[in-house]
PDB file of N, CA and C in Angstrom:
ATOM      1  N   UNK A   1      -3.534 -13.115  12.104  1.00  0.00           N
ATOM      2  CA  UNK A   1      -4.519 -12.580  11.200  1.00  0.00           C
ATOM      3  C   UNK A   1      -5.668 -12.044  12.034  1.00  0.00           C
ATOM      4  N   UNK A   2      -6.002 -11.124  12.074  1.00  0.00           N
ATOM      5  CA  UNK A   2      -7.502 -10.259  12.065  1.00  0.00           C
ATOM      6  C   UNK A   2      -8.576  -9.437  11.374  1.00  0.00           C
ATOM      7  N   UNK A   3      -9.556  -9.355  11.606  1.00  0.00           N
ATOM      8  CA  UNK A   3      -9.893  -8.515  10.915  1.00  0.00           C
ATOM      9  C   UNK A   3      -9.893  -6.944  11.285  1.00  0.00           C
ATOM     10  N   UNK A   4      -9.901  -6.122  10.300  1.00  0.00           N
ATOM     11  CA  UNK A   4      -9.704  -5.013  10.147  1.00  0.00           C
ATOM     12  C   UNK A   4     -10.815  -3.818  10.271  1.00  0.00           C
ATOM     13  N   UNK A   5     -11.806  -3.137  10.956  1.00  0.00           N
ATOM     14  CA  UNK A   5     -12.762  -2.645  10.683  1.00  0.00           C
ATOM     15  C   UNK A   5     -12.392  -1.225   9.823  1.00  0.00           C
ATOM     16  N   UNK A   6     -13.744  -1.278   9.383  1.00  0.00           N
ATOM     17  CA  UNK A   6     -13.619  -0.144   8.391  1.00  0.00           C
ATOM     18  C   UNK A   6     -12.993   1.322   8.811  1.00  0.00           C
ATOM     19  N   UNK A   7     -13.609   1.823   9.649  1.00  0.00           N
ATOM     20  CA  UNK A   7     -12.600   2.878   9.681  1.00  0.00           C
ATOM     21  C   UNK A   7     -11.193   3.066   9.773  1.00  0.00           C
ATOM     22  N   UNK A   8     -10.465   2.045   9.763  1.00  0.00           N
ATOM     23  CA  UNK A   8      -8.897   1.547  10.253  1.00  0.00           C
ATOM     24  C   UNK A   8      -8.259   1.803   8.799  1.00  0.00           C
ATOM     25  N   UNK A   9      -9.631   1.567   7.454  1.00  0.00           N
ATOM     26  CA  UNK A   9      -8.842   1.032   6.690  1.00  0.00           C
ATOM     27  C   UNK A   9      -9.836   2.314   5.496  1.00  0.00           C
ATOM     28  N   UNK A  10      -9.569   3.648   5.897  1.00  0.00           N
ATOM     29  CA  UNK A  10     -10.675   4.345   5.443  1.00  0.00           C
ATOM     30  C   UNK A  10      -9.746   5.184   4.432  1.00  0.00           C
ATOM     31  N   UNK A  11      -8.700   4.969   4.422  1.00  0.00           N
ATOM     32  CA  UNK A  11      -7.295   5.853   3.436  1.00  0.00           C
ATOM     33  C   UNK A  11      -6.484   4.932   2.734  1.00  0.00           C
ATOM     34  N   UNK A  12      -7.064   3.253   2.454  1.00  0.00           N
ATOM     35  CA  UNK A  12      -5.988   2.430   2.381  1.00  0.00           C
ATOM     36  C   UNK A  12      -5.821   2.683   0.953  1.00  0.00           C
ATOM     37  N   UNK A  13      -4.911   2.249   0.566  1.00  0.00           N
ATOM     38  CA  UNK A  13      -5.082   1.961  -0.957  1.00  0.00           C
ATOM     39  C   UNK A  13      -5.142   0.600  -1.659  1.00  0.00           C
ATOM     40  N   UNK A  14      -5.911   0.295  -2.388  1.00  0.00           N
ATOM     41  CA  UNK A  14      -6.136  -1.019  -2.564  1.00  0.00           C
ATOM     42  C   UNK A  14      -5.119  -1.155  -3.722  1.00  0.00           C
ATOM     43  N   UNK A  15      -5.004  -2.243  -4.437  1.00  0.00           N
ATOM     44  CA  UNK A  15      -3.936  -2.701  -4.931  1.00  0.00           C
ATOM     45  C   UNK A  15      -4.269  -4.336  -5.535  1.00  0.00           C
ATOM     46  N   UNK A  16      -5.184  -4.353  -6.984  1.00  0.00           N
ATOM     47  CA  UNK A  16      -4.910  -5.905  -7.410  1.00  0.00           C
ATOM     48  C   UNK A  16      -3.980  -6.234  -8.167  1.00  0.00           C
ATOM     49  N   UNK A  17      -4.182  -7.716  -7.588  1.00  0.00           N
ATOM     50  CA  UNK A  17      -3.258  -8.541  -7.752  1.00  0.00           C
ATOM     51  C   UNK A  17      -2.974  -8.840  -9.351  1.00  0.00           C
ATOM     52  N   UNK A  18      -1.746  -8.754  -9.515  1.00  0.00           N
ATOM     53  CA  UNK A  18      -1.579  -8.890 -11.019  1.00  0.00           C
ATOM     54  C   UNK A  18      -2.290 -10.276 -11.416  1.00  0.00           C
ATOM     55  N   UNK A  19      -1.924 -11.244 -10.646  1.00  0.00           N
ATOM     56  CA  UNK A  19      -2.476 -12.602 -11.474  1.00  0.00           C
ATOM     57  C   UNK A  19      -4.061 -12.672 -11.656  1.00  0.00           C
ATOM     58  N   UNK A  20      -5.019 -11.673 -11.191  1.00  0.00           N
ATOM     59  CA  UNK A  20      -5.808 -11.585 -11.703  1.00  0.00           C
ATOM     60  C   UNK A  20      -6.530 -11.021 -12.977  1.00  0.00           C
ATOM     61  N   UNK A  21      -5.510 -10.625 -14.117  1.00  0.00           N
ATOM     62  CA  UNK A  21      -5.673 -10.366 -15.091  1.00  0.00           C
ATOM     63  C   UNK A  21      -6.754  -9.318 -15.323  1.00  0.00           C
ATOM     64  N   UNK A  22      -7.660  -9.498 -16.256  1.00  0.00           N
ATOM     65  CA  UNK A  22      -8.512  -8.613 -16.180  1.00  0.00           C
ATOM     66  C   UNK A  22     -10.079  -9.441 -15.625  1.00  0.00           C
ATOM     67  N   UNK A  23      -9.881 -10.053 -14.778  1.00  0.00           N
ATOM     68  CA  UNK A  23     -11.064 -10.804 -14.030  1.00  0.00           C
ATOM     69  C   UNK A  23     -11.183 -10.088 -13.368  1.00  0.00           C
ATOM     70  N   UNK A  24     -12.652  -9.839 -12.752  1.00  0.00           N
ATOM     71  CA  UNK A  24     -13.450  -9.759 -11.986  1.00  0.00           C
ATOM     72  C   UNK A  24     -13.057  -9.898 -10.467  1.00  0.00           C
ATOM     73  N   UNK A  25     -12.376 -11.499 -10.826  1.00  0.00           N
ATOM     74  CA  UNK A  25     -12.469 -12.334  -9.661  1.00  0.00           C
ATOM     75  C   UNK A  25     -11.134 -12.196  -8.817  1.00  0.00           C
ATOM     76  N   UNK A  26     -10.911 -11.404  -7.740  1.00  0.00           N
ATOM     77  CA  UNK A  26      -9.708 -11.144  -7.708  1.00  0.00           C
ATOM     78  C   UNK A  26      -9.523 -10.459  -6.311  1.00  0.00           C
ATOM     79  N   UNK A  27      -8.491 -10.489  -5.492  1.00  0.00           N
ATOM     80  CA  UNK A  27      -7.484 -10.577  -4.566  1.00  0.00           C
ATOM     81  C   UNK A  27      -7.078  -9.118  -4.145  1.00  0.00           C
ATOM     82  N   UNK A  28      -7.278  -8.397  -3.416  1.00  0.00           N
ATOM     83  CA  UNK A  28      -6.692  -6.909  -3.553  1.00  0.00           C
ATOM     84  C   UNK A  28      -5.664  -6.752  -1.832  1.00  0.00           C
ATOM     85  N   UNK A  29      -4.986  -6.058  -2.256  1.00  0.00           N
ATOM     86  CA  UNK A  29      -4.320  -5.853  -1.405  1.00  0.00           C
ATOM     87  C   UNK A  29      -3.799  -4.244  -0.574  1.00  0.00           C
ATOM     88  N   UNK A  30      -3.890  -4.224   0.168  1.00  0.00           N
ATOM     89  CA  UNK A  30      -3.464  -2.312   0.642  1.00  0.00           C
ATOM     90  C   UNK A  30      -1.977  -2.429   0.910  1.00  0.00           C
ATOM     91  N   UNK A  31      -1.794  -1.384   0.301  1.00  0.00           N
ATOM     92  CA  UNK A  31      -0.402  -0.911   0.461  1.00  0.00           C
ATOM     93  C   UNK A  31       0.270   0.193   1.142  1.00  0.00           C
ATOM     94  N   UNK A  32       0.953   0.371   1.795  1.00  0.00           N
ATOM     95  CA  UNK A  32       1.676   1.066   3.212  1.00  0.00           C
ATOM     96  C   UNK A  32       0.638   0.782   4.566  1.00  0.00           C
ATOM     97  N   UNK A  33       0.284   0.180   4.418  1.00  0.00           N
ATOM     98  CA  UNK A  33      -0.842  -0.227   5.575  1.00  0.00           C
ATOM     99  C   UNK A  33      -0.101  -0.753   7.071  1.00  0.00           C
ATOM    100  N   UNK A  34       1.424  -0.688   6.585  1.00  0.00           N
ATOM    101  CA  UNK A  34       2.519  -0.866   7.900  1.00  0.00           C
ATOM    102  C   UNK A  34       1.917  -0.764   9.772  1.00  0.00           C
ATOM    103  N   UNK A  35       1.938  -1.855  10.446  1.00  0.00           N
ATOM    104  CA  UNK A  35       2.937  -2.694  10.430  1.00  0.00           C
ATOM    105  C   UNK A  35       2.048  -4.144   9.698  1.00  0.00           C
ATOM    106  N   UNK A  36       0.781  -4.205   9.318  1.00  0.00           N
ATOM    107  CA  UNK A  36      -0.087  -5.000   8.873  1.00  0.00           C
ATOM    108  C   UNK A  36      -0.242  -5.437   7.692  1.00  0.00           C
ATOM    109  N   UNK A  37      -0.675  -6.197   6.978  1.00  0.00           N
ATOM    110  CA  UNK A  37      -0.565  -6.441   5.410  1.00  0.00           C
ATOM    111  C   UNK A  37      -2.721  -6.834   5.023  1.00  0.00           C
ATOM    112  N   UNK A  38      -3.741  -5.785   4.734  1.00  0.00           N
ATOM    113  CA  UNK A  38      -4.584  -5.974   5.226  1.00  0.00           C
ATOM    114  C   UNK A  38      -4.672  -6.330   3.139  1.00  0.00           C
ATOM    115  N   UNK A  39      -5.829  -7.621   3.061  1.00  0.00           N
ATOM    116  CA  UNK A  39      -6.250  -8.124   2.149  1.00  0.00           C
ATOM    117  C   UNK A  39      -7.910  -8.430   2.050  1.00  0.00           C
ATOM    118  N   UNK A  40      -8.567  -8.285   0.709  1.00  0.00           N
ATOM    119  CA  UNK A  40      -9.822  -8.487   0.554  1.00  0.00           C
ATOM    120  C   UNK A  40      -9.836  -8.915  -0.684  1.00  0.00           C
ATOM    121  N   UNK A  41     -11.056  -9.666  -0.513  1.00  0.00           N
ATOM    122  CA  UNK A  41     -12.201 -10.095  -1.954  1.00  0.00           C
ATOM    123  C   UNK A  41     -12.650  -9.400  -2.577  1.00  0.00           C
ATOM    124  N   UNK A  42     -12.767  -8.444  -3.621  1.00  0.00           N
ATOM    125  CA  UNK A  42     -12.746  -7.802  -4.425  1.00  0.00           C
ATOM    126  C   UNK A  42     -14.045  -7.856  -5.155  1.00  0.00           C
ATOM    127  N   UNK A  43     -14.389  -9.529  -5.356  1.00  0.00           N
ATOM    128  CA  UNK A  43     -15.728  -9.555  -6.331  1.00  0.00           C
ATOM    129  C   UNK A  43     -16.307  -9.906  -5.740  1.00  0.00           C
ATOM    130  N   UNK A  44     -16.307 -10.941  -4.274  1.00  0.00           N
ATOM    131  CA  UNK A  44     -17.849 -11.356  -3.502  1.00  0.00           C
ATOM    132  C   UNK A  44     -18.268 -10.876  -2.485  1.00  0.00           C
ATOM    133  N   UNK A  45     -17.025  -9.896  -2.114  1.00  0.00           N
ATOM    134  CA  UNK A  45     -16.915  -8.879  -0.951  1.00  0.00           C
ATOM    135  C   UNK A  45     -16.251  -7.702  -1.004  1.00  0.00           C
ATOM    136  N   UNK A  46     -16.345  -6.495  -1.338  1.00  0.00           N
ATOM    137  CA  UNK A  46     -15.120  -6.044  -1.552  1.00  0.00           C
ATOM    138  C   UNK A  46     -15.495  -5.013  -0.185  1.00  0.00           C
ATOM    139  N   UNK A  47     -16.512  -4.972   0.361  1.00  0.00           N
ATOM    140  CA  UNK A  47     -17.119  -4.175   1.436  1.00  0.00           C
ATOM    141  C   UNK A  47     -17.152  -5.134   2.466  1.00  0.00           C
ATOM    142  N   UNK A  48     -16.994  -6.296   2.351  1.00  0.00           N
ATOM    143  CA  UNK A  48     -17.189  -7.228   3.591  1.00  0.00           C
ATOM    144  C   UNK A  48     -15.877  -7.492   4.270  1.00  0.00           C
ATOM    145  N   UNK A  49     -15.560  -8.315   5.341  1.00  0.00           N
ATOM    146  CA  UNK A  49     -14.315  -8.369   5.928  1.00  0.00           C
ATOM    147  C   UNK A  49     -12.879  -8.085   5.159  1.00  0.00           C
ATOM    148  N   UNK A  50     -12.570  -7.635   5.993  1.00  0.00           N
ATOM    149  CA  UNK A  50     -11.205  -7.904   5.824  1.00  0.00           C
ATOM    150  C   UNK A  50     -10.218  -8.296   6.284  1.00  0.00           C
ATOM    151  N   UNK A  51      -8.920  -8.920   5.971  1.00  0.00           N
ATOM    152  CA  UNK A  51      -7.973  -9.538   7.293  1.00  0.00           C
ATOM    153  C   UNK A  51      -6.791  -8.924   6.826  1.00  0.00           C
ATOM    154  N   UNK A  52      -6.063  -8.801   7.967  1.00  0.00           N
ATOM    155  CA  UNK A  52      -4.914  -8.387   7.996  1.00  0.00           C
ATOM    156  C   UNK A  52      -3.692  -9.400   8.531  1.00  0.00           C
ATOM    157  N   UNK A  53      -2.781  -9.569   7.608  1.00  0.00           N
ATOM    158  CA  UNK A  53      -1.882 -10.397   8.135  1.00  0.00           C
ATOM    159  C   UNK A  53      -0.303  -9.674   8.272  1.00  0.00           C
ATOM    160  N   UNK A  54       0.137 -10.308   9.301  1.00  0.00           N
ATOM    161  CA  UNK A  54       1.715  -9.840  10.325  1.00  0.00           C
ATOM    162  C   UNK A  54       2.525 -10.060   8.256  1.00  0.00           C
ATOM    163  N   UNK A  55       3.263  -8.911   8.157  1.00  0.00           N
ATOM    164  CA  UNK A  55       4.587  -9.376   7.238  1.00  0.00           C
ATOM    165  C   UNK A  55       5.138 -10.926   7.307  1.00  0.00           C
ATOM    166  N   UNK A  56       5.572 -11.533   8.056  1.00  0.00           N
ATOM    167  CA  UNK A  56       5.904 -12.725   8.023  1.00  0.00           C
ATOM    168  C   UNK A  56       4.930 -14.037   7.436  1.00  0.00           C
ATOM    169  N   UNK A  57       3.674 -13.653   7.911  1.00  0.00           N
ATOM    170  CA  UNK A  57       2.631 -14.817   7.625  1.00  0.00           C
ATOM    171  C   UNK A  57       2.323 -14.458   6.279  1.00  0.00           C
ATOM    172  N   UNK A  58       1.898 -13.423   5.704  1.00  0.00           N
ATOM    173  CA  UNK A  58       1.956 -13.129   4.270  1.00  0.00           C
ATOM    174  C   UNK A  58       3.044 -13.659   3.697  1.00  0.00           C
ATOM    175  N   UNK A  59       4.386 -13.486   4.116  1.00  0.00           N
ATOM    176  CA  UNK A  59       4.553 -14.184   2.860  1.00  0.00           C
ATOM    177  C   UNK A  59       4.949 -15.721   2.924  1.00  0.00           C
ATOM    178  N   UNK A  60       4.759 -16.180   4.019  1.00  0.00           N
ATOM    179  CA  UNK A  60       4.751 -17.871   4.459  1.00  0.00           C
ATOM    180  C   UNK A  60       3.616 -18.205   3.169  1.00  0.00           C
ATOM    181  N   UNK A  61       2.202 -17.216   3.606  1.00  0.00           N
ATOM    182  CA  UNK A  61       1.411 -17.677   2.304  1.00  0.00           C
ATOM    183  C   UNK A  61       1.350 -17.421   0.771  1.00  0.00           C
ATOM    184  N   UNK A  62       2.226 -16.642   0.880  1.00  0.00           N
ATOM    185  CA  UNK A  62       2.655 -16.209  -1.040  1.00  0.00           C
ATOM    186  C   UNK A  62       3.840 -17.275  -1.249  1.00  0.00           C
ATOM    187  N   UNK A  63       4.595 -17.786  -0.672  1.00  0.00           N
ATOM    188  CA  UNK A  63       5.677 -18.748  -0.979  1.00  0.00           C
ATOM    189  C   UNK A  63       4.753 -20.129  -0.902  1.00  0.00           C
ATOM    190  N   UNK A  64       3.784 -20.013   0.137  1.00  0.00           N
ATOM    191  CA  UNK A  64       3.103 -21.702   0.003  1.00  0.00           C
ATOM    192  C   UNK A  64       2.344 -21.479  -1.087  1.00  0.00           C
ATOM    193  N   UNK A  65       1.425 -20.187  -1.731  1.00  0.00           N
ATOM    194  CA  UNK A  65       1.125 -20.477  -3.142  1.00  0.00           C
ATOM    195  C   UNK A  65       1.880 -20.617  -4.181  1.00  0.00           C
ATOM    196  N   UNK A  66       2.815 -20.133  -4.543  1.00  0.00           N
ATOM    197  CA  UNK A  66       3.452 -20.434  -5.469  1.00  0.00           C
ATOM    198  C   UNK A  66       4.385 -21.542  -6.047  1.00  0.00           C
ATOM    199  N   UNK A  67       4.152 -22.399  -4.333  1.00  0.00           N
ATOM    200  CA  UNK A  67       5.193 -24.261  -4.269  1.00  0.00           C
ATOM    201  C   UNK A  67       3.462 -24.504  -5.046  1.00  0.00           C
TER     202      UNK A  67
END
């Protein structure tokens, strides 16, 4: 995981997360952002860091949320 600076991520497309319904509060994700999987905070940051995680560790952590 790292973070991502802004210009890296100046074409991304963001992408929330369905389980955030129509909240506020919520999880976004960029998509084709290959070879990286870069994710942000949406409501307490959506301009502040961001991290990017390897394909593999993403989804180590989408399978450990959903156990």
């Amino acid at each position: 995981m790292r973070n991502i600076p802004d210009h890296e991520l100046s074409t991304a497309v963001w992408i929330k997360s369905s389980y955030s319904g129509n909240a506020d509060n919520c999880l976004e994700v960029a998509e084709r952002h290959a070879p990286l999987i870069p994710v942000r905070d949406s409501k307490t940051a959506p301009h502040g860091p961001r991290l990017a995680f390897r394909p593999e560790a993403w989804s180590a952590f989408v399978n450990g949320v959903k156990q």
